[in-house]
Protein backbone atom coordinates (compact mmCIF):
# COMPACT_ATOMS: atom_id res chain seq x y z
CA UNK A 1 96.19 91.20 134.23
CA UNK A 2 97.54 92.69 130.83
CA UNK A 3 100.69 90.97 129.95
CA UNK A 4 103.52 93.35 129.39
CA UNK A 5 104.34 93.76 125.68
CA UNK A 6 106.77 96.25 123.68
CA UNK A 7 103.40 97.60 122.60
CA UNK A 8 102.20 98.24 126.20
CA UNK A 9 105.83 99.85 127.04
CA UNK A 10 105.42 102.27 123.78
CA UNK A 11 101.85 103.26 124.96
CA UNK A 12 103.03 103.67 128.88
CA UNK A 13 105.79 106.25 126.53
CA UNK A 14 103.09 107.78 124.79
CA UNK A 15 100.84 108.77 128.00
CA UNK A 16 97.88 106.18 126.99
CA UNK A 17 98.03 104.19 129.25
CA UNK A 18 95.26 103.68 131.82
CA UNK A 19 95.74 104.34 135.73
CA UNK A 20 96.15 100.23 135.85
CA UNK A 21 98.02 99.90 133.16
CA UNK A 22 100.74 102.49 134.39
CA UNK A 23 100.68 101.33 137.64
CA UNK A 24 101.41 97.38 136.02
CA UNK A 25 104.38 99.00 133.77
CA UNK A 26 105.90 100.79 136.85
CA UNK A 27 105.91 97.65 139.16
CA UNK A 28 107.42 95.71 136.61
CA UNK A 29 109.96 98.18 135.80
CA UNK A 30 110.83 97.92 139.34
CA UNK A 31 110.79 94.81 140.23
CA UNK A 32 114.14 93.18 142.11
CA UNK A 33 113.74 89.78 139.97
CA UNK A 34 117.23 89.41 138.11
CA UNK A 35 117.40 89.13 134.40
CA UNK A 36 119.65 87.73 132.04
CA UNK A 37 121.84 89.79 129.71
CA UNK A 38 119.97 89.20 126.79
CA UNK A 39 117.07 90.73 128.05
CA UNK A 40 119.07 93.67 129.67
CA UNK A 41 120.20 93.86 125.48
CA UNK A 42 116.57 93.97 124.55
CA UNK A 43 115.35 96.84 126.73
CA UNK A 44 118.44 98.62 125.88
CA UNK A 45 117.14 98.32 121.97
CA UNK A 46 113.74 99.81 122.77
CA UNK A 47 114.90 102.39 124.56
CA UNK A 48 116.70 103.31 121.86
CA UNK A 49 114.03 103.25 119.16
CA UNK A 50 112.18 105.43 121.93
CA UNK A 51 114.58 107.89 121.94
CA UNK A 52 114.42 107.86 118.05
CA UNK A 53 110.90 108.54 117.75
CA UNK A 54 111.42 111.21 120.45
CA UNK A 55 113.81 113.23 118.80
CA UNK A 56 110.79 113.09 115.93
CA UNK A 57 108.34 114.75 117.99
CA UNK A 58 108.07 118.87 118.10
CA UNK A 59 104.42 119.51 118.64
CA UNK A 60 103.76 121.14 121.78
CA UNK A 61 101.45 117.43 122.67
CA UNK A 62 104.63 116.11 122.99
CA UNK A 63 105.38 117.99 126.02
CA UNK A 64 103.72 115.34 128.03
CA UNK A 65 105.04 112.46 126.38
CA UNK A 66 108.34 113.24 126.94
CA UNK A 67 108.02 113.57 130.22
CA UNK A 68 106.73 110.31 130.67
CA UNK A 69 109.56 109.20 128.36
CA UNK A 70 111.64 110.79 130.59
CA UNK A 71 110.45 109.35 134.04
CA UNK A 72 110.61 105.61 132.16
CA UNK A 73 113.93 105.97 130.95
CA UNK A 74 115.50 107.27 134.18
CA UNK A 75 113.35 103.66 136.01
CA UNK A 76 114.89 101.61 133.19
CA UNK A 77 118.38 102.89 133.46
CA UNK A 78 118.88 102.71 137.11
CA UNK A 79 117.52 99.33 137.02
CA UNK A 80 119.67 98.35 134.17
CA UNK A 81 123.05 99.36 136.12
CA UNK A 82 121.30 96.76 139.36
CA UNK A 83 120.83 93.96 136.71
CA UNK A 84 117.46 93.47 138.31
CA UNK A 85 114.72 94.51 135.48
CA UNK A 86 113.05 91.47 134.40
CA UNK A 87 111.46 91.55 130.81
CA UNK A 88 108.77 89.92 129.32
CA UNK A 89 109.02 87.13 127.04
CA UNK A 90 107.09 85.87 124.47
CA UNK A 91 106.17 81.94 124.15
CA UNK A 92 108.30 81.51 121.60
CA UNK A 93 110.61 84.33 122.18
CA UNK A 94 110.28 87.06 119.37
CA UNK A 95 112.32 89.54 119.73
CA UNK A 96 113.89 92.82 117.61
CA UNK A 97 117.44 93.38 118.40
CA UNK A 98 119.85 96.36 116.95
CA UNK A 99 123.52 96.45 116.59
CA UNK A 100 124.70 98.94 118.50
CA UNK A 101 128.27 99.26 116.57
CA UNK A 102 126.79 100.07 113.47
CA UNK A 103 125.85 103.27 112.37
CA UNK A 104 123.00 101.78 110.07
CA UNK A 105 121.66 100.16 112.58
CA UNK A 106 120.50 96.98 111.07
CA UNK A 107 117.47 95.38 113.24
CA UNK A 108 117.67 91.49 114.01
CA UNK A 109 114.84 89.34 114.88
CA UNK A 110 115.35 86.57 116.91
CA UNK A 111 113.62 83.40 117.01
CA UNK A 112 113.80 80.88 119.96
CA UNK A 113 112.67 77.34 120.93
CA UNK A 114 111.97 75.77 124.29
CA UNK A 115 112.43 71.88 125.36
CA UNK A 116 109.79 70.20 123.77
CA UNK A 117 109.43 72.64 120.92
CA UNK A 118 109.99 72.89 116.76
CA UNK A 119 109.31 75.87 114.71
CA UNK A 120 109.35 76.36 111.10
CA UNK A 121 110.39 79.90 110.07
CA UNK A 122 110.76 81.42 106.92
CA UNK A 123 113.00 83.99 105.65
CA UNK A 124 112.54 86.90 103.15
CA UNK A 125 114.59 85.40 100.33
CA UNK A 126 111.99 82.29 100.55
CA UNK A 127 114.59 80.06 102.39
CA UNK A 128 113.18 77.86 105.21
CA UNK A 129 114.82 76.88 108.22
CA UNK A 130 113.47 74.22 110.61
CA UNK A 131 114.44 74.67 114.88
CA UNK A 132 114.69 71.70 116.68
CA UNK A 133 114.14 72.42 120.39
CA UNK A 134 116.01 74.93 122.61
CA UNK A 135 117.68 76.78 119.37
CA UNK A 136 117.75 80.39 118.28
CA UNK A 137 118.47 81.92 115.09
CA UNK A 138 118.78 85.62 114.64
CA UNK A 139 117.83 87.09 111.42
CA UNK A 140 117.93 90.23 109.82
CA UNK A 141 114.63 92.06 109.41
CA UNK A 142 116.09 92.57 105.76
CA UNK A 143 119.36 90.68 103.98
CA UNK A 144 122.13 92.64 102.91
CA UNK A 145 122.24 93.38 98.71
CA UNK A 146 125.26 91.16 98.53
CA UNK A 147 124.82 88.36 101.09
CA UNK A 148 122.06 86.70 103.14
CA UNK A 149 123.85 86.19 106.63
CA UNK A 150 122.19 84.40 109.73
CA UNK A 151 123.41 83.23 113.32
CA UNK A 152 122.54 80.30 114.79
CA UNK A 153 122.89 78.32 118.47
CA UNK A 154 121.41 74.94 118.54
CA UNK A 155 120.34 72.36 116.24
CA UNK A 156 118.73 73.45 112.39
CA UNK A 157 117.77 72.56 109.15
CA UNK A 158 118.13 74.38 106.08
CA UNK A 159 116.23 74.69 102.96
CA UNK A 160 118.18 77.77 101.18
CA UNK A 161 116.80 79.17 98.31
CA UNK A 162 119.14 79.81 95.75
CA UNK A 163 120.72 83.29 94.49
CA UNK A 164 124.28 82.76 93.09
CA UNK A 165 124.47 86.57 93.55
CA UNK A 166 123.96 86.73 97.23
CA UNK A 167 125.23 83.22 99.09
CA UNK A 168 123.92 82.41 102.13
CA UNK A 169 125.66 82.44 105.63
CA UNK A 170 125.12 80.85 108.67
CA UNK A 171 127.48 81.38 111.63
CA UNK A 172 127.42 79.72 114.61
CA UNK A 173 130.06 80.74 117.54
CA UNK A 174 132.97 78.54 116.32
CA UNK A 175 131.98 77.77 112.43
CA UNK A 176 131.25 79.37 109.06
CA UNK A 177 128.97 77.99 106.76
CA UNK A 178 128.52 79.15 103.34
CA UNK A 179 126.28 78.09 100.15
CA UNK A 180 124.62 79.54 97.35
CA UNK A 181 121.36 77.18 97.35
CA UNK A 182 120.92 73.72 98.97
CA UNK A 183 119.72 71.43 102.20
CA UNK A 184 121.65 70.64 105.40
CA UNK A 185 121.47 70.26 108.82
CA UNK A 186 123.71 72.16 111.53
CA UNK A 187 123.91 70.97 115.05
CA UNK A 188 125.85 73.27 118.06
CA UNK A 189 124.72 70.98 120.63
CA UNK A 190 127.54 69.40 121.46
CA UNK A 191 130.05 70.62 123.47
CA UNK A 192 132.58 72.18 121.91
CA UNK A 193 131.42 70.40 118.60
CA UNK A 194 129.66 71.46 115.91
CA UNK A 195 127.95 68.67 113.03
CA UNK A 196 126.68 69.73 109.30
CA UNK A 197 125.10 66.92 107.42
CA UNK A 198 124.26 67.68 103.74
CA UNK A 199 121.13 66.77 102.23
CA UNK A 200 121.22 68.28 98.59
CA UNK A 201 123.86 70.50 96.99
CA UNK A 202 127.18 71.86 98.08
CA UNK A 203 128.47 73.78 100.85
CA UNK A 204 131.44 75.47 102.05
CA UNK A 205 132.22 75.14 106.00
CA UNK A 206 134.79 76.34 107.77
CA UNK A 207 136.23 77.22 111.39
CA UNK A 208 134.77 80.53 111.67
CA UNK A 209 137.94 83.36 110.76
CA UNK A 210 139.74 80.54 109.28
CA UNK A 211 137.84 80.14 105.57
CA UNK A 212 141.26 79.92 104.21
CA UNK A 213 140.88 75.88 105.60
CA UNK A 214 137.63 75.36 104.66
CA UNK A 215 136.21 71.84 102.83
CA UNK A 216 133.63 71.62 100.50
CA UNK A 217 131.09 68.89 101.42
CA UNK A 218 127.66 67.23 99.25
CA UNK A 219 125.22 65.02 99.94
CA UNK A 220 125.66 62.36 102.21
CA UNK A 221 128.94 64.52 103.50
CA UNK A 222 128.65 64.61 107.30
CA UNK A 223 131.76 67.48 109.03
CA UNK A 224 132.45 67.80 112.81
CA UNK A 225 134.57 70.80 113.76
CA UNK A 226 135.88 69.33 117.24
CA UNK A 227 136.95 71.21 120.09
CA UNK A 228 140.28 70.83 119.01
CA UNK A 229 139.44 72.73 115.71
CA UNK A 230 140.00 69.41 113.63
CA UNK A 231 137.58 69.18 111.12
CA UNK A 232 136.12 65.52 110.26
CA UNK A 233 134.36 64.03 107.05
CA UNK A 234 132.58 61.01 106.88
CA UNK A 235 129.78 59.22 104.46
CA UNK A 236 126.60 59.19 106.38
CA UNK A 237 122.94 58.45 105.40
CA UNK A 238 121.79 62.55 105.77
CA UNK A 239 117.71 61.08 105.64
CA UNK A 240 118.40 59.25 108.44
CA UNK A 241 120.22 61.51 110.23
CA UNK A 242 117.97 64.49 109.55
CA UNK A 243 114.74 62.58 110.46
CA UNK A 244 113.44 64.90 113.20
CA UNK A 245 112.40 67.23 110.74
CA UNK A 246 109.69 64.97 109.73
CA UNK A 247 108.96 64.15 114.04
CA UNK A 248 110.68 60.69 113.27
CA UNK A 249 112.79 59.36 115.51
CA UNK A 250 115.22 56.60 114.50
CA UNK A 251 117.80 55.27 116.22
CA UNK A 252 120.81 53.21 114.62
CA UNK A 253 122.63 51.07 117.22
CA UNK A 254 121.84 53.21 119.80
CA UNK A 255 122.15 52.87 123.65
CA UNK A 256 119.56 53.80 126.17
CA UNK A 257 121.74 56.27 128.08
CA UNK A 258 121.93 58.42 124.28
CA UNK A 259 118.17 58.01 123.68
CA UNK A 260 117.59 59.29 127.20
CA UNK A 261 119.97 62.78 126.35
CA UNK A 262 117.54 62.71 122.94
CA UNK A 263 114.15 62.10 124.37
CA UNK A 264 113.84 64.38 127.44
CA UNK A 265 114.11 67.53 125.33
CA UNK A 266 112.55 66.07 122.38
CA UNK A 267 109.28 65.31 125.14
CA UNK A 268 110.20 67.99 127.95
CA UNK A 269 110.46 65.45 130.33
CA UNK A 270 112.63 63.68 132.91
CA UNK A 271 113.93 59.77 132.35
CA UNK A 272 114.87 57.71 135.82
CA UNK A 273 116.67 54.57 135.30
CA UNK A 274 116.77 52.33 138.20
CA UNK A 275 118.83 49.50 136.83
CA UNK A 276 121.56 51.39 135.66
CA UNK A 277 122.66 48.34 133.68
CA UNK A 278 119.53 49.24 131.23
CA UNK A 279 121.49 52.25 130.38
CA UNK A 280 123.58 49.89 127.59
CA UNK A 281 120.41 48.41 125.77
CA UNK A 282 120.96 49.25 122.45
CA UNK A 283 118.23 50.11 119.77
CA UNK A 284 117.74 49.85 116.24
CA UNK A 285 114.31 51.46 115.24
CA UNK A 286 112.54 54.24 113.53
CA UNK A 287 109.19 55.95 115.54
CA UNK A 288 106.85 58.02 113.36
CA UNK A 289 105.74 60.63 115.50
CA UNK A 290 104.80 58.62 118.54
CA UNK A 291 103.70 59.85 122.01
CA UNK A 292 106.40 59.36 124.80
CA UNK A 293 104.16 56.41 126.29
CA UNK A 294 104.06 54.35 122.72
CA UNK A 295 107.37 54.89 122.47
CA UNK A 296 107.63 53.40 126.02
CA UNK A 297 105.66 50.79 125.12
CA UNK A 298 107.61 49.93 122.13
CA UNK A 299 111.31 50.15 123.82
CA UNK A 300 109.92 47.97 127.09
CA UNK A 301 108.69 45.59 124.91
CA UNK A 302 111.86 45.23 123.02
CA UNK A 303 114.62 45.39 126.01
CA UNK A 304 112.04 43.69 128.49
CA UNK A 305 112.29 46.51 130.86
CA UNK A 306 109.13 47.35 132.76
CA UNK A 307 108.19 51.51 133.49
CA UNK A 308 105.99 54.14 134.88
CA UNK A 309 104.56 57.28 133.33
CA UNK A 310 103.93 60.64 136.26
CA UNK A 311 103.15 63.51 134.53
CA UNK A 312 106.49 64.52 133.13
CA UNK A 313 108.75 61.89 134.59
CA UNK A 314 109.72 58.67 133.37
CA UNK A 315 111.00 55.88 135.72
CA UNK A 316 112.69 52.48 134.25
CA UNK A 317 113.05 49.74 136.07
């Protein structure tokens, strides 16, 4: 069966579609499975750009296409109003998104990680940004002529490339984070928290809509905005810290209950502990790259704690 793409959806539009095809897109559009608002958001956006390219068309061939248009759109907004459309996602979620406030326009993508995921993406001023699993970033499909803004949720590392003439932004839903060229790492993970940790240069970071308090932090700087709104410095080692970027994992004094919370995302998996008195061995060790059973191996050996492997599931006893 033909997966159901934005291309597939512009061709069902465009009356190319063949007899199975159509009849795939019209099930789909009608199915009663719920969806979440961002995906209500995204077929919003191409219905939009369909309408665009309608208003486009005035040969007398597009007689029949806008009839189809027209049939679609009516299936897509009824469903949209029973929050029950449910839209296809890419593996690693790819997505165009428009602001609907803005007159211009301005057309996002969005990039998206799963548990058990990284991604490397790069941007179109030549910065890099690494995702650590289950993070987004939206991006503009092109940066602004005076500033390079981005949005992030989750857990990132930046490589900015540097323009003094445009700085580079990165919001998150409580913080600001501004710089003209240089390395850090961002972290929303926490709740209510969110960590930078500065690798190379110097940036500005701030509760977001109160700049007027921010503090300016280089390497080795790590900053907490708490839940409070209190912002914290301390002198950290950033390599360290920022080792998952290079699939090490290193832990620093650690208990087993916090390298559980780290390794079932980091592995997509599920951790058991039987003796719950396990839970306060602590660790001190750096892994380069290993599998989930090495690394099992490894932390049994060390806390003389024995395990099983199923599948995805972990059980310490």
């Amino acid at each position: 069966m033909k997966e159901i793409t934005p291309e597939l959806l512009e061709k069902y539009y465009q009356g190319l579609c063949t007899e199975e095809e159509q009849k795939q897109v019209e099930t789909w559009l009608t199915s009663e499975e719920p969806k979440s608002p961002h995906e209500e958001k995204y077929l919003i956006t191409s219905w939009q750009k369909i309408r665009y390219k309608t208003k486009l068309e005035q040969s007398p061939a597009s007689a029949r296409k806008r009839s189809l248009y027209g049939r679609l759109l009516g299936v897509a907004a009824s469903v949209i109003l029973l929050l029950s459309v449910s839209i296809f996602f890419y593996r690693d979620i790819v997505e165009e998104t428009s602001s609907n406030n803005d007159p211009t326009e301005v057309s996002y993508r969005t990039v998206a990680t799963e548990r058990g995921q990284k991604r490397t993406v790069n941007l179109p001023d030549g910065s890099t940004v690494r995702l650590n699993y289950e993070t987004e970033i939206r991006i503009p499909e092109k940066f602004e002529d005076n500033e390079r803004v981005v949005y992030l949720t989750g857990h990132a590392y930046f490589e900015v490339a540097r323009d003094p003439e445009k700085p580079f932004i990165i919001y998150t839903e409580n913080t600001k984070t501004k710089v003209l060229g240089t390395s850090f790492d961002i972290n929303t993970k926490e709740k209510g928290e969110t960590e930078i940790i500065v690798t190379r240069g110097k940036v500005a970071f701030s509760e977001k809509g109160q700049e007027v308090n921010q503090v300016m932090l280089t390497v080795n700087d790590r900053a907490v905005l708490s839940a409070d709104k209190s912002i914290s410095i301390s002198e950290v080692y950033a390599n360290r810290l920022t080792a998952w970027i290079d699939n090490r994992l290193v832990f620093d004094d650690v208990s087993l209950e916090k390298i559980i919370d780290i390794l079932e995302p980091w592995y997509d998996v599920e951790i058991n502990v039987e003796n719950e008195s396990l839970l306060q061995e602590r660790f001190t060790y750096s892994y380069e790259n290993p599998s989930i059973k090495k690394l099992m191996d490894s932390m049994s050996g060390m806390a003389g704690f024995e395990y099983q492997l199923k599948g995805k599931v972990v059980i310490i006893y």
